[in-house]
N, C-alpha and C. Protein backbone atom coordinates (compact mmCIF):
# COMPACT_ATOMS: atom_id res chain seq x y z
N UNK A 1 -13.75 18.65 5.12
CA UNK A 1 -14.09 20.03 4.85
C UNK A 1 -15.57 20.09 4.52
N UNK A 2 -16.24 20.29 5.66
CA UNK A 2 -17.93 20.48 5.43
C UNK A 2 -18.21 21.47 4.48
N UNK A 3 -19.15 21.16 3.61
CA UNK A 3 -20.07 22.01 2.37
C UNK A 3 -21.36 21.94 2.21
N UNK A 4 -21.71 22.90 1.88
CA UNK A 4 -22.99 23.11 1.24
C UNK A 4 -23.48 23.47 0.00
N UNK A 5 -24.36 23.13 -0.31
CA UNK A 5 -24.37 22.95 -2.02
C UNK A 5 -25.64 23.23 -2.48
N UNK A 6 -26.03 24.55 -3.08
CA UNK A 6 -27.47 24.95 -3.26
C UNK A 6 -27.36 24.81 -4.93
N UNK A 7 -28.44 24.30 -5.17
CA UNK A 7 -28.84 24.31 -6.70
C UNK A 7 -28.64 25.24 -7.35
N UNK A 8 -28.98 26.28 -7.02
CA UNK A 8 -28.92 27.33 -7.63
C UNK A 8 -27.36 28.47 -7.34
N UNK A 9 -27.25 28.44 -6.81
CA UNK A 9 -25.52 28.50 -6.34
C UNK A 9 -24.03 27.78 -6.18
N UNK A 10 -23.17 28.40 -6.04
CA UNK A 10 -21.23 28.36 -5.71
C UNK A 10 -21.60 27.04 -4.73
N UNK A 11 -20.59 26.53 -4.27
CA UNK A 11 -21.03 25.44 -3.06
C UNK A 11 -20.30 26.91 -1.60
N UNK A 12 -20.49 26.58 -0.54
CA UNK A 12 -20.37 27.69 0.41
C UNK A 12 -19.70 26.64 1.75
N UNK A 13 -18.89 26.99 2.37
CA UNK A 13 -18.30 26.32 3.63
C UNK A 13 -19.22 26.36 4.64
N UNK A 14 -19.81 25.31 5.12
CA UNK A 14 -20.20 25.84 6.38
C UNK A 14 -19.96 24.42 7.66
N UNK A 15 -18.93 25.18 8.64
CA UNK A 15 -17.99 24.44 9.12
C UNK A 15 -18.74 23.71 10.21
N UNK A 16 -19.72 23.90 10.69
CA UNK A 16 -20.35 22.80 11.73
C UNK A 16 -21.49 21.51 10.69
N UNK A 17 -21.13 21.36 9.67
CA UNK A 17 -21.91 20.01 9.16
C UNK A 17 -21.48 18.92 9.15
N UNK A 18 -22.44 17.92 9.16
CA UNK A 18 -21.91 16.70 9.73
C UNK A 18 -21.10 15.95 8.70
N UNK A 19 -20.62 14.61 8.90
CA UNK A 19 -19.30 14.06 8.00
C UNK A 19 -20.32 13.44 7.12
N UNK A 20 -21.47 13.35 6.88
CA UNK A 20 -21.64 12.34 6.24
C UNK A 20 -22.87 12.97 5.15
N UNK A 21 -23.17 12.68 4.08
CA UNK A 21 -23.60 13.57 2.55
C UNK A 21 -25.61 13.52 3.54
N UNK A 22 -26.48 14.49 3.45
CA UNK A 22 -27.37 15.02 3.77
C UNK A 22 -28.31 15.78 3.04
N UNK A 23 -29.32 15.07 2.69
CA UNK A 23 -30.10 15.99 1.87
C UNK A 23 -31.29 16.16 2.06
N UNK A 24 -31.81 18.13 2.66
CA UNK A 24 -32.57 18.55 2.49
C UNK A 24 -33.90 18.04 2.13
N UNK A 25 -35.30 18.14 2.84
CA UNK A 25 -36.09 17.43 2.67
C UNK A 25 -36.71 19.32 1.88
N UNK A 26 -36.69 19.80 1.68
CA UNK A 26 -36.66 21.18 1.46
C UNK A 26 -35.76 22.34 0.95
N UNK A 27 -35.97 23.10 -0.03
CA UNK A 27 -35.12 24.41 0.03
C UNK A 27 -33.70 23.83 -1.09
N UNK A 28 -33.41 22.15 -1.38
CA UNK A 28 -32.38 22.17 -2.61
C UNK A 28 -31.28 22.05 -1.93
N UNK A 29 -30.91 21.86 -0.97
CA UNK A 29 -29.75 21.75 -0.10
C UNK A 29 -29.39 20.46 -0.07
N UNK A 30 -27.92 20.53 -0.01
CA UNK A 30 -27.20 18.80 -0.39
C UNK A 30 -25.77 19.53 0.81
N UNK A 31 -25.81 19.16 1.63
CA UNK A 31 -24.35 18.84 2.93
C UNK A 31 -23.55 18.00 2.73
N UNK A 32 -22.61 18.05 2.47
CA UNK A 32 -21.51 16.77 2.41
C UNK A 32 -19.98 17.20 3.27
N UNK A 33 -19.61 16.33 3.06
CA UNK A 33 -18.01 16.48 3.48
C UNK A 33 -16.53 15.59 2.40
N UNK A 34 -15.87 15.93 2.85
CA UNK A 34 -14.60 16.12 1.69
C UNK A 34 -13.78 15.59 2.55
N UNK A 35 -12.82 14.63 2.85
CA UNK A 35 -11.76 14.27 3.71
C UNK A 35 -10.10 14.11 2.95
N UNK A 36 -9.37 14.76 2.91
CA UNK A 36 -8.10 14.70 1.94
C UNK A 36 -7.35 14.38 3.02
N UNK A 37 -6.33 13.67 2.49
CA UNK A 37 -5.06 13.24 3.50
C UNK A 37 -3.97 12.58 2.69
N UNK A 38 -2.94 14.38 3.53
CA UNK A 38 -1.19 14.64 2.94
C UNK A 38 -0.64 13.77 3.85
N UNK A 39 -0.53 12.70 3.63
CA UNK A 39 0.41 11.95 4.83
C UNK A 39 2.12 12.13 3.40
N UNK A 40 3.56 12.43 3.84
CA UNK A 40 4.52 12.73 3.39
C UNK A 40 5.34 11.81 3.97
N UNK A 41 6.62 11.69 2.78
CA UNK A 41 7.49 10.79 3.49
C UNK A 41 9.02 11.72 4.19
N UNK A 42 9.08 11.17 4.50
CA UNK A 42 10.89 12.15 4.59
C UNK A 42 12.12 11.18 5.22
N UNK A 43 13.03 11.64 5.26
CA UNK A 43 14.48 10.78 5.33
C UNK A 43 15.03 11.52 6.23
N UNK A 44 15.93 11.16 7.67
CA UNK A 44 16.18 11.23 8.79
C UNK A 44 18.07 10.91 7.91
N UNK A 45 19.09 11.83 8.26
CA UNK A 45 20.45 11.56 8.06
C UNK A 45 21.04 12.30 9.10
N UNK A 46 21.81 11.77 9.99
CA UNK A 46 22.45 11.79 11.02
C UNK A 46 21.69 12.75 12.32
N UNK A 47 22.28 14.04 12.74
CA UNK A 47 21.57 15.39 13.62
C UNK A 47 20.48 16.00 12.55
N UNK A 48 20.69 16.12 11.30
CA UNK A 48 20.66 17.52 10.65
C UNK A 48 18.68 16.85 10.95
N UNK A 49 18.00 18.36 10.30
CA UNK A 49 16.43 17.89 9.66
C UNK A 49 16.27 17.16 8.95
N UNK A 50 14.82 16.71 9.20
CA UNK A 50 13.83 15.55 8.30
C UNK A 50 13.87 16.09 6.98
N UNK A 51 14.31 15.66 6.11
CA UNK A 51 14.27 15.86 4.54
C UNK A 51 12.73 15.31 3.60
N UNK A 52 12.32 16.02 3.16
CA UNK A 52 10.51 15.61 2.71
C UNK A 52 11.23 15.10 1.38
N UNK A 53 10.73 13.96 1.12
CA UNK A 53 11.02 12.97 -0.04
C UNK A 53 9.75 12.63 -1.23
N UNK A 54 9.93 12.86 -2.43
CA UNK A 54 8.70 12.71 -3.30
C UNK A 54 7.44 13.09 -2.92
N UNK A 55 7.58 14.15 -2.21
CA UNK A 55 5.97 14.66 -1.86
C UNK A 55 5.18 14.84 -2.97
N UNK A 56 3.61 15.07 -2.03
CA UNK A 56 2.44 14.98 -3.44
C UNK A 56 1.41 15.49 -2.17
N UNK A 57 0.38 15.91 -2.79
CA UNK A 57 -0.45 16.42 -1.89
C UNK A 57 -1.58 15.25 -1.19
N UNK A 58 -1.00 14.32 -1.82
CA UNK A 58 -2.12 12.80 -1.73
C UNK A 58 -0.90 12.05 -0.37
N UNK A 59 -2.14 10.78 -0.17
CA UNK A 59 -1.22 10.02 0.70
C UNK A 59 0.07 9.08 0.44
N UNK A 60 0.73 9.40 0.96
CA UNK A 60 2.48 8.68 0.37
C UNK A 60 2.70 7.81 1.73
N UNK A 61 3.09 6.64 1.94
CA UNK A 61 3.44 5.89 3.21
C UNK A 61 4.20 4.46 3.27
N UNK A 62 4.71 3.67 3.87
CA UNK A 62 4.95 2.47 3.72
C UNK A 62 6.83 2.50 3.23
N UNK A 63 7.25 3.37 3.12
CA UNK A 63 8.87 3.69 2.42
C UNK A 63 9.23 2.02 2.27
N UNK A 64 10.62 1.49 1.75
CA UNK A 64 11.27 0.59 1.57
C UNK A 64 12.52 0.81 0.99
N UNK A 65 13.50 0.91 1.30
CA UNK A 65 14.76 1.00 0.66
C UNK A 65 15.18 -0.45 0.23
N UNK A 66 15.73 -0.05 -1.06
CA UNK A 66 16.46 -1.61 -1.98
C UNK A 66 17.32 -1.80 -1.44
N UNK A 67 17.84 -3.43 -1.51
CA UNK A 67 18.75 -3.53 -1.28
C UNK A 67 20.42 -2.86 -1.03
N UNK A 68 20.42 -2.31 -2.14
CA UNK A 68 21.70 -1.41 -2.72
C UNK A 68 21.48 -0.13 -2.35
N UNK A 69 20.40 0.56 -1.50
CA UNK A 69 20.14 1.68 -0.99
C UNK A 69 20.18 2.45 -2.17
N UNK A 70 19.91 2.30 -3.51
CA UNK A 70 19.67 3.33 -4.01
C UNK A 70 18.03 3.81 -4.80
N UNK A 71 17.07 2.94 -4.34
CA UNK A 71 15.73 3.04 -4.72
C UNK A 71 15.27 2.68 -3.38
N UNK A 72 14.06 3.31 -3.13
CA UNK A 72 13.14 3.01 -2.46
C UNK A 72 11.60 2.83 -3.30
N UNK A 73 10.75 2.21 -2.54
CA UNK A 73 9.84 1.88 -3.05
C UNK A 73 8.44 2.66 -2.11
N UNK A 74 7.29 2.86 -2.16
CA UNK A 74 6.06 3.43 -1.58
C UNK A 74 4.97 3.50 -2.00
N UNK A 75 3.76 3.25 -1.13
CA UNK A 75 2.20 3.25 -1.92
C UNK A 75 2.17 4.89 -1.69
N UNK A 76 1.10 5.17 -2.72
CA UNK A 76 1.01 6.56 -2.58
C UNK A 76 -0.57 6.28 -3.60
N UNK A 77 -1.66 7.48 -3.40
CA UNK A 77 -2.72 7.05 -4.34
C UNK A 77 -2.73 8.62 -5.03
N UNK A 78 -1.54 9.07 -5.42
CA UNK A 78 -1.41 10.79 -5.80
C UNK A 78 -1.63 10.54 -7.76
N UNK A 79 -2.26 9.05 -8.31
CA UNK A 79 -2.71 9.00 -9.20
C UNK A 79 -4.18 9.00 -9.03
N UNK A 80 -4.76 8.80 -8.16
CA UNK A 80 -6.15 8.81 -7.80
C UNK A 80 -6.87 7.42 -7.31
N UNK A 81 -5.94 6.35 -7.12
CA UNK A 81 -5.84 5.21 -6.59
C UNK A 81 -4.57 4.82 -5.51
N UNK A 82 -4.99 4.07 -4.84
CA UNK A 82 -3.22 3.18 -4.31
C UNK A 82 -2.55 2.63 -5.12
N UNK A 83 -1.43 2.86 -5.60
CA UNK A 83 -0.78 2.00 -6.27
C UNK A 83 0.46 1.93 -5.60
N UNK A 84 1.81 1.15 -6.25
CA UNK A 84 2.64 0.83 -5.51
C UNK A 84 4.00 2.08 -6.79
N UNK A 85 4.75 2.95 -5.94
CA UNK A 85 5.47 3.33 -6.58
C UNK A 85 7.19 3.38 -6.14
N UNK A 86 8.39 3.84 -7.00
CA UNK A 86 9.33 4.02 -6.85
C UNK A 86 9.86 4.94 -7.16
N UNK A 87 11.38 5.33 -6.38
CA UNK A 87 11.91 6.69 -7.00
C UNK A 87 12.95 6.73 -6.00
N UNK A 88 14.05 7.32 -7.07
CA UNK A 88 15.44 7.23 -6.48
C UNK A 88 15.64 7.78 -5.28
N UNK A 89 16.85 7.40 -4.23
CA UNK A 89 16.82 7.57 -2.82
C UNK A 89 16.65 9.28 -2.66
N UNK A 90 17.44 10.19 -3.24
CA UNK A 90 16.83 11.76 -3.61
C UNK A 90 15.38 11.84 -3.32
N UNK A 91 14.49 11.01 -3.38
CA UNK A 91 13.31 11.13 -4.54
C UNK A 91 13.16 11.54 -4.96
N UNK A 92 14.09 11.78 -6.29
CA UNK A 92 13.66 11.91 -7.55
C UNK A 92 13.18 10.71 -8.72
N UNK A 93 12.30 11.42 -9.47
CA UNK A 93 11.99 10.58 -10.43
C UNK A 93 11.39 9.04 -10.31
N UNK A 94 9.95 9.50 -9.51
CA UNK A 94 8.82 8.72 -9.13
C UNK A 94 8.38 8.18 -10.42
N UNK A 95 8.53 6.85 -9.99
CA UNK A 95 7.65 5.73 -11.28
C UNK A 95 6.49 5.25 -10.46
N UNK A 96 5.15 5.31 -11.36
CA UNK A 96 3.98 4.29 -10.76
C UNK A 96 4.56 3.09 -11.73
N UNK A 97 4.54 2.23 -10.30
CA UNK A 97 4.83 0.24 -10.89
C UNK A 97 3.45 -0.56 -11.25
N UNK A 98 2.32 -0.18 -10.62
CA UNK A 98 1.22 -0.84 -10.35
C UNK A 98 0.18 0.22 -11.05
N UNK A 99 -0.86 -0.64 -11.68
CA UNK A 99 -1.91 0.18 -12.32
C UNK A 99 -3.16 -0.43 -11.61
N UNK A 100 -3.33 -1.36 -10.73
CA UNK A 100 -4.20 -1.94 -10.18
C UNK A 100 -5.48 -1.14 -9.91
N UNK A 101 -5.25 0.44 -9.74
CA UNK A 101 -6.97 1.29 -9.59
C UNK A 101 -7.41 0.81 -7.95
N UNK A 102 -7.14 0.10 -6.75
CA UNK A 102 -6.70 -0.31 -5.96
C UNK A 102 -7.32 1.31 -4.98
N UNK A 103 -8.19 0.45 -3.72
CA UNK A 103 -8.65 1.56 -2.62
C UNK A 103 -8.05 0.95 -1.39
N UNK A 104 -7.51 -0.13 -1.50
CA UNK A 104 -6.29 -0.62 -0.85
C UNK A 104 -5.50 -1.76 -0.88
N UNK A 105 -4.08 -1.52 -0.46
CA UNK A 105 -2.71 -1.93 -1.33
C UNK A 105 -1.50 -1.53 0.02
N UNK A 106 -0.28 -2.14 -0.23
CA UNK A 106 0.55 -1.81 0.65
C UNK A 106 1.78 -2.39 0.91
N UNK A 107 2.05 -2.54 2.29
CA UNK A 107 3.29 -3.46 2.62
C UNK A 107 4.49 -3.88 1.07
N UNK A 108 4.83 -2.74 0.70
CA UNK A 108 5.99 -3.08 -0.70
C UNK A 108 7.30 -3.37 0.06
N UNK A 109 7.83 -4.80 -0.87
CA UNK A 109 9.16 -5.02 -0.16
C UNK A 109 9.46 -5.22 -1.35
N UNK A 110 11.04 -4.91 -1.50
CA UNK A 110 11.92 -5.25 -2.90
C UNK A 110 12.44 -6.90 -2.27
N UNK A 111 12.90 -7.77 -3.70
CA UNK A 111 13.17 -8.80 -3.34
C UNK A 111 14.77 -8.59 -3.15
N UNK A 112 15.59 -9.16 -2.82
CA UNK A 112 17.19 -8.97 -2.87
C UNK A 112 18.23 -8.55 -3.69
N UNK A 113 17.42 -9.52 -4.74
CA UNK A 113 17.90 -8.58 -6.39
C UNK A 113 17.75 -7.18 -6.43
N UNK A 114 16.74 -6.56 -6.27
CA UNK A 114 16.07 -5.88 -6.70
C UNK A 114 14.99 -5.82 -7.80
N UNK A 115 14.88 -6.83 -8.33
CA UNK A 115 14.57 -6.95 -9.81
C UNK A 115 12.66 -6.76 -9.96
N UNK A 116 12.46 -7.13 -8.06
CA UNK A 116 10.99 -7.07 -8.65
C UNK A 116 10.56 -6.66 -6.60
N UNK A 117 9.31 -6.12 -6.91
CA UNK A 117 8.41 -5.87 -5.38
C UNK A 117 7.11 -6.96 -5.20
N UNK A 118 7.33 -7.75 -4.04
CA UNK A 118 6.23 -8.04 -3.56
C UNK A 118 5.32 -7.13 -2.71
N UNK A 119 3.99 -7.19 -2.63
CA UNK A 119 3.05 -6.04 -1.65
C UNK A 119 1.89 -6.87 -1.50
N UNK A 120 0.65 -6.50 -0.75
CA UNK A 120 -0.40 -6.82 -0.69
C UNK A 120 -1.68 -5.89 -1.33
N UNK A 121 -2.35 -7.02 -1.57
CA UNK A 121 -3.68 -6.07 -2.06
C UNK A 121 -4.87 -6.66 -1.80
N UNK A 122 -6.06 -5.88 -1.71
CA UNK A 122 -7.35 -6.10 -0.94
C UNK A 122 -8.01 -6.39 -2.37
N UNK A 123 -8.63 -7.71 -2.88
CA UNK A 123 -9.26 -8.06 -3.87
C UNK A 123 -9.80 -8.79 -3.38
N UNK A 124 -11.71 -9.13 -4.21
CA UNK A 124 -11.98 -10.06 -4.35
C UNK A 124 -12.49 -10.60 -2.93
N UNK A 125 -12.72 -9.43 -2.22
CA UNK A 125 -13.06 -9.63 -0.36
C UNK A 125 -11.91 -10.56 0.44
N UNK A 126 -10.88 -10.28 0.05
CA UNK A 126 -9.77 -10.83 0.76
C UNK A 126 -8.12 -10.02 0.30
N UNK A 127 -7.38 -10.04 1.00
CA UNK A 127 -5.70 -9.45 1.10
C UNK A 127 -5.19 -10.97 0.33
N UNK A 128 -4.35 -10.22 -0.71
CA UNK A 128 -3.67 -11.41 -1.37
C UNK A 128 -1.95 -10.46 -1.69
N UNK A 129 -1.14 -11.37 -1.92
CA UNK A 129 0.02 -11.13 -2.68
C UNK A 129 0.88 -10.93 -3.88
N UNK A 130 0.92 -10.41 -4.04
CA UNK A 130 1.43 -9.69 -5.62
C UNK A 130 2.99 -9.38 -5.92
N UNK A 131 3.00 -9.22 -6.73
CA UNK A 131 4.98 -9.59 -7.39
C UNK A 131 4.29 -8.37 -8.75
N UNK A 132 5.36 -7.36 -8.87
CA UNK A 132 5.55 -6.41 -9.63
C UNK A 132 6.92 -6.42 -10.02
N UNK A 133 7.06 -6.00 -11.20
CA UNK A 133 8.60 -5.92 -11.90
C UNK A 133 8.69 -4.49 -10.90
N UNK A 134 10.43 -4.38 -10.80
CA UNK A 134 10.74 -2.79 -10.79
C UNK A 134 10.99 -2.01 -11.22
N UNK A 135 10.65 -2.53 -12.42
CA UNK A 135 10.53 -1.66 -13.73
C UNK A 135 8.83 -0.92 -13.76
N UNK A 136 8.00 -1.64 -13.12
CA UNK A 136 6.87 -1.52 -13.44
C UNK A 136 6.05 -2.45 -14.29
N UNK A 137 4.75 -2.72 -14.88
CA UNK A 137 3.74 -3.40 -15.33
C UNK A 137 3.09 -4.18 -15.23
N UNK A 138 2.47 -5.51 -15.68
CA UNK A 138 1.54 -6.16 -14.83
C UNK A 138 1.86 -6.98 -13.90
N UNK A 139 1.12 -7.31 -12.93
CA UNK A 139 1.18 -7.47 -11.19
C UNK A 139 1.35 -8.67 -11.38
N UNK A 140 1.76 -9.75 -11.08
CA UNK A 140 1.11 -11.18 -10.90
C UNK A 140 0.64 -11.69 -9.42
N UNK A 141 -0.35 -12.20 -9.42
CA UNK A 141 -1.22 -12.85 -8.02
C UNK A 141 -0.09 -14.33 -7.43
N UNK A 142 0.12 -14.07 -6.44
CA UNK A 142 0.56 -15.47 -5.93
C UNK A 142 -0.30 -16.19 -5.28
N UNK A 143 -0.91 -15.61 -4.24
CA UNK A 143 -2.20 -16.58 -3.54
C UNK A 143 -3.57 -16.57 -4.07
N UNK A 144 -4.28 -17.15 -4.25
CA UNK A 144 -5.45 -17.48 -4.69
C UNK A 144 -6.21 -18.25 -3.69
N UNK A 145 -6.52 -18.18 -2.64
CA UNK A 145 -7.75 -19.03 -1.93
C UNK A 145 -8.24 -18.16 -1.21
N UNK A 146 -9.20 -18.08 -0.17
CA UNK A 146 -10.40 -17.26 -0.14
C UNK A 146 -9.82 -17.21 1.30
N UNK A 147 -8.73 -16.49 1.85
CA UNK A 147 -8.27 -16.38 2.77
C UNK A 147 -7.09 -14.68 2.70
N UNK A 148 -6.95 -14.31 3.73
CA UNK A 148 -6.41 -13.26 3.91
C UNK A 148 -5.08 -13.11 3.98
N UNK A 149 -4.07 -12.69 2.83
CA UNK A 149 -2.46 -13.19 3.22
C UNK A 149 -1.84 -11.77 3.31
N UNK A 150 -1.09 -11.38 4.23
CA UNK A 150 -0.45 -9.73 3.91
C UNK A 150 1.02 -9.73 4.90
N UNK A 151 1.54 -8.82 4.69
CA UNK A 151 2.89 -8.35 4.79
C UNK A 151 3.66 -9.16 4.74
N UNK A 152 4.37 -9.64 2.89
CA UNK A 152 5.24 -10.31 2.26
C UNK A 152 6.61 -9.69 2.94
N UNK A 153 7.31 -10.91 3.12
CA UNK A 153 8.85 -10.95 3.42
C UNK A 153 9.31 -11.86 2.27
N UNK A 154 10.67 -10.93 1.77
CA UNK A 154 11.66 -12.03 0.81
C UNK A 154 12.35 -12.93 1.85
N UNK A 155 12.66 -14.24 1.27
CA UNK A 155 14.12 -14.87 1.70
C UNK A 155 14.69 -14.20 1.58
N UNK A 156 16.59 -14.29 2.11
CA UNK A 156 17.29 -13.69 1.41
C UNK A 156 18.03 -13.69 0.55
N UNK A 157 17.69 -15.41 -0.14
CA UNK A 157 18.19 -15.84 -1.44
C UNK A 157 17.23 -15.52 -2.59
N UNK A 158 16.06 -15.18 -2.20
CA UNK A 158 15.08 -14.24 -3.43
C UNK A 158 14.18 -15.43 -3.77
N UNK A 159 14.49 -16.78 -3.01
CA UNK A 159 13.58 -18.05 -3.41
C UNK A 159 12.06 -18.19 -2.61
N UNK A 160 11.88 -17.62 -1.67
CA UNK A 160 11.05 -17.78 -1.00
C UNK A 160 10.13 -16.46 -0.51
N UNK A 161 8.83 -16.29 -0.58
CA UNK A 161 8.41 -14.92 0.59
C UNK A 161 7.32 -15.85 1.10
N UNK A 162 7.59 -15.20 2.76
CA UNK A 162 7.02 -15.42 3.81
C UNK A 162 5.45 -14.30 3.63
N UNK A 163 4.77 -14.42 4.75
CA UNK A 163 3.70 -13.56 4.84
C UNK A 163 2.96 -14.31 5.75
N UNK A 164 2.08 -13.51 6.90
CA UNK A 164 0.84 -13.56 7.31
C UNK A 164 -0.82 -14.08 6.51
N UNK A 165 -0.88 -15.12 7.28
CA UNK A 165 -2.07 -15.50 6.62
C UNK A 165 -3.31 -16.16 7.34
N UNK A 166 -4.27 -16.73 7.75
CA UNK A 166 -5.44 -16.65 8.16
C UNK A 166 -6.20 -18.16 7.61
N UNK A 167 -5.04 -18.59 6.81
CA UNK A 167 -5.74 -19.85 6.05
C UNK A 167 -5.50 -20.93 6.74
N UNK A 168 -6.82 -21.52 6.41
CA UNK A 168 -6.78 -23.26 6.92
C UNK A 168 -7.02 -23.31 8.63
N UNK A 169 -6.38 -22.78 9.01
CA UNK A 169 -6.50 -22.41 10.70
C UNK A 169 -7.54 -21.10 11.05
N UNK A 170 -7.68 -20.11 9.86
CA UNK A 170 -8.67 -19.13 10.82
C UNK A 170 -7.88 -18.31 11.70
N UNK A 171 -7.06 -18.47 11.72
CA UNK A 171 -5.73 -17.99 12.92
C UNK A 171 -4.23 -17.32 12.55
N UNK A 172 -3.93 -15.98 12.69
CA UNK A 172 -2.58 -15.59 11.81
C UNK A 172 -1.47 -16.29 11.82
N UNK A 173 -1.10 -17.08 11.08
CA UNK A 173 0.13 -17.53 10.99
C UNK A 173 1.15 -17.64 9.89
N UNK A 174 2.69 -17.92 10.15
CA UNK A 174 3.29 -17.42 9.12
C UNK A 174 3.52 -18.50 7.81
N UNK A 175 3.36 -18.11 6.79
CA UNK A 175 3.12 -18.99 5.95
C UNK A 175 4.35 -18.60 4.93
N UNK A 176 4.88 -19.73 3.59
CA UNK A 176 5.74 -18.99 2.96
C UNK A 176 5.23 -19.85 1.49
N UNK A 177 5.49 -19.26 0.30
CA UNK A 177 5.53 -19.87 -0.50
C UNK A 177 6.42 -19.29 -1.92
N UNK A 178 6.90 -20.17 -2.66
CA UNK A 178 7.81 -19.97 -3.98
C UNK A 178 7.35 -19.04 -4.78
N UNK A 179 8.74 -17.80 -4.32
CA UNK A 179 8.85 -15.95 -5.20
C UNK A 179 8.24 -17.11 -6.76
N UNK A 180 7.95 -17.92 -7.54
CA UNK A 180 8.16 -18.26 -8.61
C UNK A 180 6.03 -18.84 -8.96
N UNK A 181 5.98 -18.97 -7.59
CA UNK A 181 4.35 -19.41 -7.29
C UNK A 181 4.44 -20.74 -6.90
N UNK A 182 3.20 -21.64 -6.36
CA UNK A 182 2.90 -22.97 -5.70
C UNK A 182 2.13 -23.59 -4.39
N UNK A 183 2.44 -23.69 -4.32
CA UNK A 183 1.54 -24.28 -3.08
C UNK A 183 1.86 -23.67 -2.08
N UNK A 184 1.57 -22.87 -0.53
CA UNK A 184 2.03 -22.36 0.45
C UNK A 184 2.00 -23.76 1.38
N UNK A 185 3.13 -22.81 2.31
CA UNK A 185 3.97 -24.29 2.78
C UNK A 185 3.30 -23.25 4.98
N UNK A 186 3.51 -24.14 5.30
CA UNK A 186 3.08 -23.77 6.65
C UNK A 186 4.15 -23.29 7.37
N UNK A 187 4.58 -22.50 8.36
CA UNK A 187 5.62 -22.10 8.68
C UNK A 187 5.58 -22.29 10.46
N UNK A 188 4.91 -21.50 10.90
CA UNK A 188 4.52 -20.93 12.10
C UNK A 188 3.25 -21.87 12.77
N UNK A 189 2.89 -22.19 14.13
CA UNK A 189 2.40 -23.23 14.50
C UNK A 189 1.22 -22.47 15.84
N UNK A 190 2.10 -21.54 16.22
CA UNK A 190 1.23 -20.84 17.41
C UNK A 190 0.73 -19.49 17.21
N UNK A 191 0.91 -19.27 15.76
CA UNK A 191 0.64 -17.77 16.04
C UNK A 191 1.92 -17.04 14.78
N UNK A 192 1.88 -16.39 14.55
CA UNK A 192 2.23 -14.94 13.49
C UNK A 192 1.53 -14.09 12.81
N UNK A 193 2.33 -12.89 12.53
CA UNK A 193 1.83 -11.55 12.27
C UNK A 193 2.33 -11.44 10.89
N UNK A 194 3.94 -10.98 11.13
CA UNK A 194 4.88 -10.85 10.15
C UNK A 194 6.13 -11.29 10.48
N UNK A 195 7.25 -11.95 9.34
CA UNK A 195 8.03 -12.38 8.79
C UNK A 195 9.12 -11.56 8.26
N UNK A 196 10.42 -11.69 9.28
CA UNK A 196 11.02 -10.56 8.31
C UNK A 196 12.30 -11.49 8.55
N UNK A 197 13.27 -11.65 7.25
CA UNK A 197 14.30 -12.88 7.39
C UNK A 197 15.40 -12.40 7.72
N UNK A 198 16.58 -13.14 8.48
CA UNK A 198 17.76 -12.17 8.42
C UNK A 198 18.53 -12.59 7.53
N UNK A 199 19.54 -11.76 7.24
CA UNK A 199 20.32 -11.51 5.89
C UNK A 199 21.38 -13.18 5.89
N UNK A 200 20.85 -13.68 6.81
CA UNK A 200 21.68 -15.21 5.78
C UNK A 200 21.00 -16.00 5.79
């Protein structure tokens, strides 16, 4: 949403300015632009319409249903950051899990239990992996080396998450290491993206 912004005045729309902040070599004039984005979730049940789920006027994306189908999980930054949140399959009654302050964050998977979410997050000039209660509060880091790891998969005994990673090879492959923390173990030999396990 292009603006204009006189010192001495309201700020005023003026719709052909460019995207990027501009300032007047003359006259007190400052141009900028504003970019907001409602991305919404919604839930698909049988013929009927798309049902809009925990909306917010901020970006909501990434859904995950728990195990037991009765929570889902979603990044949304409708606190003024990405964080990672939850809220019953209704969506009702949105919890923020993550306080991280985070300009990007994502990929939330519940583990089998339910008891806790792995996701990724952009720290530290690299994507690393994170374990959140589902209750909410502090995050814990699983990877630590100066390499890029993202879109966590649980086992489906809750002992293991898989994920994409970039380490040691320079090259995406699937890597897994202990929901509990340790050493990552090598998985994949030619190549991976993402990891998703089947239910035995």
């Amino acid at each position: 949403m292009p603006v204009t912004v006189r010192t001495d005045s309201c700020p005023r729309r003026e719709p052909g300015a460019e995207r990027r902040a501009h300032l007047a070599g003359q006259g007190g004039l400052l141009a900028y632009s504003n970019i907001l984005s409602d991305t919404n979730l919604y839930r698909l049940a049988g013929s009927g319409p798309p049902v809009k789920l925990c909306s917010s006027t901020r970006f909501d994306a990434s859904p995950r249903f728990s195990s037991d189908g009765q929570r889902f999980v979603f990044t949304s930054d409708r606190s003024g950051s990405r964080e990672i949140w939850a809220c019953e399959v209704t969506g009702a009654n949105a919890v923020q899990l993550t306080t991280l302050r985070a300009t990007q964050l994502g990929s939330p998977r519940w583990s089998p239990d339910g008891r806790s979410v792995a996701f990724d997050h952009f720290q530290d000039g690299h994507w690393h992996i994170l374990v959140v209660s589902a209750d909410g509060g502090p995050s814990r880091r699983l990877t630590t080396d100066a390499a890029d790891h993202a879109r966590p998969a649980w086992s489906a005994d809750g002992q293991w998450i898989f994920f994409g990673s970039n380490r040691t090879t320079g090259q995406d492959q699937i890597w897994k290491m202990s929901s509990g923390g340790g050493p990552p173990v090598h998985v994949t030999r030619n190549g991976g993206w993402e990891a998703i396990a089947s239910p035995d």
